[in-house]
PDB file of N, CA and C in Angstrom:
ATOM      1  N   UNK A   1      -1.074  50.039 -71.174  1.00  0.00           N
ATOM      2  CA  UNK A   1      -0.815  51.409 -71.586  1.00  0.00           C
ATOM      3  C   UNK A   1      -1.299  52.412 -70.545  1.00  0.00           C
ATOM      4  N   UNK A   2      -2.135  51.928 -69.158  1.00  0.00           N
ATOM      5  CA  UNK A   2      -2.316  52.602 -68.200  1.00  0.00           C
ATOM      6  C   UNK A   2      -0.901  53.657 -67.836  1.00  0.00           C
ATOM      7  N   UNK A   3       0.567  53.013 -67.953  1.00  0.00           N
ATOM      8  CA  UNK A   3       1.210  54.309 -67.450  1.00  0.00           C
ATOM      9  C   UNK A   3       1.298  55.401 -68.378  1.00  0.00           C
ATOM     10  N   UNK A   4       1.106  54.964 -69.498  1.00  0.00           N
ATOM     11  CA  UNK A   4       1.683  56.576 -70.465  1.00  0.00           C
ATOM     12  C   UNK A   4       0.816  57.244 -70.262  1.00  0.00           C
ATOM     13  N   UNK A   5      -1.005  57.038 -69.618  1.00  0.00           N
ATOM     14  CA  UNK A   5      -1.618  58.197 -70.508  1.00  0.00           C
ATOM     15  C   UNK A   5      -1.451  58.280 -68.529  1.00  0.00           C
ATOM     16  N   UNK A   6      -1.114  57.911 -67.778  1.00  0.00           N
ATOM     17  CA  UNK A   6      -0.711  58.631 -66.214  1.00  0.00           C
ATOM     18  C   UNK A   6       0.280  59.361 -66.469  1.00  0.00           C
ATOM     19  N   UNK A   7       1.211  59.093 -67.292  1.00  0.00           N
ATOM     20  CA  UNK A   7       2.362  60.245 -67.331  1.00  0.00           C
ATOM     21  C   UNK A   7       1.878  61.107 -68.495  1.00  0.00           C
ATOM     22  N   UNK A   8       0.590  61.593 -69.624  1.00  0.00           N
ATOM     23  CA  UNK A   8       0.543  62.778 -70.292  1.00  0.00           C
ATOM     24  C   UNK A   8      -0.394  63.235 -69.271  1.00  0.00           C
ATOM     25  N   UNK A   9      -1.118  62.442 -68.432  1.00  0.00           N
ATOM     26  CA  UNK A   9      -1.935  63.247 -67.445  1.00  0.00           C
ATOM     27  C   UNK A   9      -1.282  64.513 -66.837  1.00  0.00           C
ATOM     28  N   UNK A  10      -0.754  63.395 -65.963  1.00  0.00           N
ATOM     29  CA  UNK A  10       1.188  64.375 -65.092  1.00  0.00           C
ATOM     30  C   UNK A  10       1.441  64.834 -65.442  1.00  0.00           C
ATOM     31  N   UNK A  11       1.744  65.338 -67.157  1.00  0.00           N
ATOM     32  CA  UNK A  11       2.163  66.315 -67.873  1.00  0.00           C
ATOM     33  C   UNK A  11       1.439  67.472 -67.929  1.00  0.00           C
ATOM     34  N   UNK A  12       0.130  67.216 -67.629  1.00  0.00           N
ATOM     35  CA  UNK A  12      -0.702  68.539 -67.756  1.00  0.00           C
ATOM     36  C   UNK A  12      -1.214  69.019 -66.384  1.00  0.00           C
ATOM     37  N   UNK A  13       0.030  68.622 -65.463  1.00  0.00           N
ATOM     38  CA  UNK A  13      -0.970  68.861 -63.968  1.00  0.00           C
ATOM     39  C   UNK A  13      -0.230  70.687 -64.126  1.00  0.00           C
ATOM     40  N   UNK A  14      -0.758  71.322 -62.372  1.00  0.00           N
ATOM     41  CA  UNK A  14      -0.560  72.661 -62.727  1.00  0.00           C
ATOM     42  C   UNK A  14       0.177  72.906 -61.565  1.00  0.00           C
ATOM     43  N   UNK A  15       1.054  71.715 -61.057  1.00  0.00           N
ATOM     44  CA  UNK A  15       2.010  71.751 -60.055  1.00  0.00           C
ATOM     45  C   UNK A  15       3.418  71.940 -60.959  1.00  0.00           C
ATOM     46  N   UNK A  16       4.297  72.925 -60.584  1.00  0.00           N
ATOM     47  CA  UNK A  16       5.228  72.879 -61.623  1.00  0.00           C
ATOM     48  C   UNK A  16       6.258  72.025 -61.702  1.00  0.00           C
ATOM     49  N   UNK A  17       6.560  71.196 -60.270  1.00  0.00           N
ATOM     50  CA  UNK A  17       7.205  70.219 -60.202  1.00  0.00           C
ATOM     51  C   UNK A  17       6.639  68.850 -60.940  1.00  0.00           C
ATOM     52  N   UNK A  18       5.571  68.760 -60.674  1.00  0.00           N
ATOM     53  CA  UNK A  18       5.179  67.550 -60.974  1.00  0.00           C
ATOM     54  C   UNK A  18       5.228  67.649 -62.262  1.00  0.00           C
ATOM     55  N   UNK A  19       4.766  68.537 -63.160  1.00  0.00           N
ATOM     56  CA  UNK A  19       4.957  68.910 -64.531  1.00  0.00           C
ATOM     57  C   UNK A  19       6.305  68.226 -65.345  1.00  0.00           C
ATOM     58  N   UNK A  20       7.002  69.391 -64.538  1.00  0.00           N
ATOM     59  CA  UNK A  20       8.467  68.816 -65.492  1.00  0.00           C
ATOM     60  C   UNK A  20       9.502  67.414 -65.037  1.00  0.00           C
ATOM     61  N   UNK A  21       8.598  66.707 -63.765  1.00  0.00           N
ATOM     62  CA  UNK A  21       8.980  65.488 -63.604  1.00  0.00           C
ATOM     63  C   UNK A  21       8.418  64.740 -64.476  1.00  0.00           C
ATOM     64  N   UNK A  22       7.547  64.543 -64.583  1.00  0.00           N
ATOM     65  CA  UNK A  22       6.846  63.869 -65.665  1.00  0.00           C
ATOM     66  C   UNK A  22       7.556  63.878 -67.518  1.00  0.00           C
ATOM     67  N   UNK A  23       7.687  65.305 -67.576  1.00  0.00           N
ATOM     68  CA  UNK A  23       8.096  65.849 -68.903  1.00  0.00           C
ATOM     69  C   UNK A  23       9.176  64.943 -69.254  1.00  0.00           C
ATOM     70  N   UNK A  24      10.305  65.391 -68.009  1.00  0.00           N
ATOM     71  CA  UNK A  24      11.625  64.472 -68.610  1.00  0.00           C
ATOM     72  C   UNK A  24      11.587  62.844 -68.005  1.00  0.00           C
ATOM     73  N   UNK A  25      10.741  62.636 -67.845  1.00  0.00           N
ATOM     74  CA  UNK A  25      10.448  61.403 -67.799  1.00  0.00           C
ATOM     75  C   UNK A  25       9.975  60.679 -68.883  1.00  0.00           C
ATOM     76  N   UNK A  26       8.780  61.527 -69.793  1.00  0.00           N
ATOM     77  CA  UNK A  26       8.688  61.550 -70.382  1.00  0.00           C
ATOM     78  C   UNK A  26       9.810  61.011 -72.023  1.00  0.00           C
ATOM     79  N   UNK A  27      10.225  62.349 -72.079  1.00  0.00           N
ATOM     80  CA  UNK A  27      11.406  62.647 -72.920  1.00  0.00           C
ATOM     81  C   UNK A  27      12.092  61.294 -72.881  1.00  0.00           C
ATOM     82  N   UNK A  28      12.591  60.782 -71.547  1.00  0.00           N
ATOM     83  CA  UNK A  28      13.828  60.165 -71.543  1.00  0.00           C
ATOM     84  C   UNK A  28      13.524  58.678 -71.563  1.00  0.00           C
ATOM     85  N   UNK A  29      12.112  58.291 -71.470  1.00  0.00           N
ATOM     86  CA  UNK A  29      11.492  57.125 -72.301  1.00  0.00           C
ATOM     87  C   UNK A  29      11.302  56.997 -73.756  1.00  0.00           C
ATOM     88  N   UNK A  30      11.111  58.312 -74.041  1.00  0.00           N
ATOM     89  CA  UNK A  30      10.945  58.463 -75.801  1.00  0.00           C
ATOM     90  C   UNK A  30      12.046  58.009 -76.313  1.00  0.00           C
ATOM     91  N   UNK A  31      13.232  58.798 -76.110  1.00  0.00           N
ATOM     92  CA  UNK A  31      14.436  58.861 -76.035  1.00  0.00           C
ATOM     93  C   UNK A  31      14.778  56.945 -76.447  1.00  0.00           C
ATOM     94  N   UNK A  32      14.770  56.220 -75.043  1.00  0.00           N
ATOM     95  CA  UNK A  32      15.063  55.330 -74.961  1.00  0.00           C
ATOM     96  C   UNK A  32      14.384  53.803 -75.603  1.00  0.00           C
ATOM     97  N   UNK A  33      13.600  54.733 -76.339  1.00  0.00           N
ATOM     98  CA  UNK A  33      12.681  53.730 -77.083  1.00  0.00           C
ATOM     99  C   UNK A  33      13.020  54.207 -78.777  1.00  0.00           C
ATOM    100  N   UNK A  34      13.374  55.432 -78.567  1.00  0.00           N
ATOM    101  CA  UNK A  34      14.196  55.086 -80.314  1.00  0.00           C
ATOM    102  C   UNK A  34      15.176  55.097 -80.599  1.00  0.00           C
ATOM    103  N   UNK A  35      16.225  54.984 -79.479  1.00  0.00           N
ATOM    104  CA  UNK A  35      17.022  54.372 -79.383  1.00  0.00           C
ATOM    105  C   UNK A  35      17.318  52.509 -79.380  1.00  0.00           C
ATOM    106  N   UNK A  36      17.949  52.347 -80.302  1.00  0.00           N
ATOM    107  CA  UNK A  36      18.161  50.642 -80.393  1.00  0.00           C
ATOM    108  C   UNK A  36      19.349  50.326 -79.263  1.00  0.00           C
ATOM    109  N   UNK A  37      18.915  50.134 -77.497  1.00  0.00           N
ATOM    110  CA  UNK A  37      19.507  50.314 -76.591  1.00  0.00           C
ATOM    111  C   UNK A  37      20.421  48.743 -76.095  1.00  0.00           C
ATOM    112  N   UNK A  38      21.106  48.881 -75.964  1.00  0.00           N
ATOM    113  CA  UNK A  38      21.482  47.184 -76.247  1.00  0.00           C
ATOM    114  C   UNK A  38      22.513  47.395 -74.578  1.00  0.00           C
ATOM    115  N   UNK A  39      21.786  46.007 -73.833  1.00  0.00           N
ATOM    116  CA  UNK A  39      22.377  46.389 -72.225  1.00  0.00           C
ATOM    117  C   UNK A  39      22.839  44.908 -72.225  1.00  0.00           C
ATOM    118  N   UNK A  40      24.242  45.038 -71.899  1.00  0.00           N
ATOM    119  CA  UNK A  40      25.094  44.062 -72.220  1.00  0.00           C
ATOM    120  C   UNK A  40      25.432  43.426 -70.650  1.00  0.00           C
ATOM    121  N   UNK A  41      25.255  41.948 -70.528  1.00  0.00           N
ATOM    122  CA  UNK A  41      25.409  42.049 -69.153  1.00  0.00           C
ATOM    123  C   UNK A  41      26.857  41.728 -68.423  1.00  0.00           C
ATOM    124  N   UNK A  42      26.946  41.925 -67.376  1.00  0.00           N
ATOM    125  CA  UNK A  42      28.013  41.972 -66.189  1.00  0.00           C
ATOM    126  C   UNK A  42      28.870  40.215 -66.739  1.00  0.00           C
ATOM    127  N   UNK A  43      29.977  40.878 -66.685  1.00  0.00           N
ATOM    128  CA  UNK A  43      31.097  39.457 -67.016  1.00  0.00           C
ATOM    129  C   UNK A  43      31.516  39.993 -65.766  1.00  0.00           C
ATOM    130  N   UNK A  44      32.140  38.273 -65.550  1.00  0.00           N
ATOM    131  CA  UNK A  44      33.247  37.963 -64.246  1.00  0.00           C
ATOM    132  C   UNK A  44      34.196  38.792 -64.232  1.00  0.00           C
ATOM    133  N   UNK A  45      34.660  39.104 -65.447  1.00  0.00           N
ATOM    134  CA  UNK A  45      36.151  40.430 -65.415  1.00  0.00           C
ATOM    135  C   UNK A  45      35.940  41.991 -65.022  1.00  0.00           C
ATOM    136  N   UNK A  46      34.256  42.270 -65.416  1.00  0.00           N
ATOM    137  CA  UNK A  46      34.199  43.304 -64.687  1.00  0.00           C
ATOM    138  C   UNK A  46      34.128  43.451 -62.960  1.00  0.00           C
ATOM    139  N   UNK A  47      33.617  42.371 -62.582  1.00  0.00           N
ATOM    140  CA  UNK A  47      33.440  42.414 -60.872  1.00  0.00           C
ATOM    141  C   UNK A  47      34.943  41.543 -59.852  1.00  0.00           C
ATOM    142  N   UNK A  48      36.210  41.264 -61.111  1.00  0.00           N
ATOM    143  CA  UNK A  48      37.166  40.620 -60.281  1.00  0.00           C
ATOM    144  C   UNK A  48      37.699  41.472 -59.283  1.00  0.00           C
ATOM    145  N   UNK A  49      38.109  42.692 -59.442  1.00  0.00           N
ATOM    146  CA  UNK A  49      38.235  43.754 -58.637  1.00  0.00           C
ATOM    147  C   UNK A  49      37.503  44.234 -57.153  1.00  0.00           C
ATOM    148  N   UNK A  50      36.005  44.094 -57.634  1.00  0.00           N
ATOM    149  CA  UNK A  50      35.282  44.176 -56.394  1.00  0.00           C
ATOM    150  C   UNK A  50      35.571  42.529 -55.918  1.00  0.00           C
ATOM    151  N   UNK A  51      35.529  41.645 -55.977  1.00  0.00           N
ATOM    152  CA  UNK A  51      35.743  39.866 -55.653  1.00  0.00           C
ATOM    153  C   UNK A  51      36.992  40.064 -54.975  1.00  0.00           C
ATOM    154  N   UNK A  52      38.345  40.212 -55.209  1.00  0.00           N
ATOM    155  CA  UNK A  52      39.543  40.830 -54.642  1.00  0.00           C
ATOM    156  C   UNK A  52      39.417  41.477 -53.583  1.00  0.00           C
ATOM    157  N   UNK A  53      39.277  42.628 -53.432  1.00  0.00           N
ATOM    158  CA  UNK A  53      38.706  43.344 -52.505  1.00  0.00           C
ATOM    159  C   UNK A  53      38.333  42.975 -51.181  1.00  0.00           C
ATOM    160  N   UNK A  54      36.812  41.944 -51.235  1.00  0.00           N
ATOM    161  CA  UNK A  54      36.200  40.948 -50.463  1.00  0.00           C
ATOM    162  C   UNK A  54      37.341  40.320 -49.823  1.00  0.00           C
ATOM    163  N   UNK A  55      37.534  39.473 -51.035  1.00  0.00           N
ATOM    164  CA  UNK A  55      38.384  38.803 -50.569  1.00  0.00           C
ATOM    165  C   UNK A  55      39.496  38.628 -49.872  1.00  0.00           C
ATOM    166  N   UNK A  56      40.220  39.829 -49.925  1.00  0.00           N
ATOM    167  CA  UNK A  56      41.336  40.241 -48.822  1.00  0.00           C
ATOM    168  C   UNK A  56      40.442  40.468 -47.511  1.00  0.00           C
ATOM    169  N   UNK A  57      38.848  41.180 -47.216  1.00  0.00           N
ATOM    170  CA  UNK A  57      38.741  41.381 -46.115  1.00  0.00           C
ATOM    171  C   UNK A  57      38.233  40.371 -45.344  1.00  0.00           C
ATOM    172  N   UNK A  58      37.936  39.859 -46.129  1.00  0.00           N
ATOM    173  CA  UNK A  58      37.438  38.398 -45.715  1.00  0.00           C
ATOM    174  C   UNK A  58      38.731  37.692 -44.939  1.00  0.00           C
ATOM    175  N   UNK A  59      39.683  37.742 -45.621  1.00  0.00           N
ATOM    176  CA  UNK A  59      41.029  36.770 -44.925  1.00  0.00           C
ATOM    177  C   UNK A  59      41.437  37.702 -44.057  1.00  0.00           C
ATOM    178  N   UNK A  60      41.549  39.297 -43.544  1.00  0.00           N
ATOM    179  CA  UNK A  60      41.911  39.807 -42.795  1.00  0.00           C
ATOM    180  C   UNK A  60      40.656  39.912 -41.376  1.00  0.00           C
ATOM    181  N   UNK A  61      39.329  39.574 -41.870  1.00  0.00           N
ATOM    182  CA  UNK A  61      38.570  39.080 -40.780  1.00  0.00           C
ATOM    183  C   UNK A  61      38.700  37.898 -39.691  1.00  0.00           C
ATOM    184  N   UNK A  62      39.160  37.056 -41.020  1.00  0.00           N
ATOM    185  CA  UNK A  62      39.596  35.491 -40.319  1.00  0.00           C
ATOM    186  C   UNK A  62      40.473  35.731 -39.589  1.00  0.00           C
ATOM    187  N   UNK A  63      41.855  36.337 -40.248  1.00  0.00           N
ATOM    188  CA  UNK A  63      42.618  36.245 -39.303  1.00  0.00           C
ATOM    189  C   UNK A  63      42.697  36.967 -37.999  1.00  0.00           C
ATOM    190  N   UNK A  64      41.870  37.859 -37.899  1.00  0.00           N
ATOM    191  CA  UNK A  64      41.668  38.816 -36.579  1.00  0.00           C
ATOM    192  C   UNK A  64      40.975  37.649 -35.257  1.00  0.00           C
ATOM    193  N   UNK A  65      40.072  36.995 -36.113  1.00  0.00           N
ATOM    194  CA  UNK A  65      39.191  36.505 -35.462  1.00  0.00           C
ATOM    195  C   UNK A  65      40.080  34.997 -34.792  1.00  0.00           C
ATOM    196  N   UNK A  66      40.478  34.271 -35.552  1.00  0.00           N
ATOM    197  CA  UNK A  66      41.323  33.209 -35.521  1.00  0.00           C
ATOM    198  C   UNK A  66      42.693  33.462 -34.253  1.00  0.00           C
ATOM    199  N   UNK A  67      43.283  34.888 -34.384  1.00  0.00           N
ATOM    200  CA  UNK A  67      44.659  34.997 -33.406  1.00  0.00           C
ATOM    201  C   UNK A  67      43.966  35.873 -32.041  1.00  0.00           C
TER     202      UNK A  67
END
């Protein structure tokens, strides 16, 4: 629990940046903790596009390199 009471510290510094970095840092941990956040992970169908991609430059490397 060392970081929270570093970030209400941060909250009470008298730098005004550091202040409201902290704040919504703050906030946006609160936030994300009562929130029931559900992080769904990466399928093959989302990255075929970027894989494609590669993959053409990949064969247009070869072939540069190859002729």
């Amino acid at each position: 629990m060392g970081n929270k009471d570093q970030i209400k510290e941060n909250m009470k510094s008298n730098d005004p940046f550091i202040k409201g970095m902290y704040t919504d840092l703050y906030s946006r941990i609160k936030d994300y903790e009562e929130t029931q956040s559900v992080i769904e992970k990466m399928k093959f169908s989302d990255a075929i596009g970027s894989i494609i991609v590669v993959g053409i430059i990949a064969v247009f490397l070869a072939y540069v390199v190859i002729s």
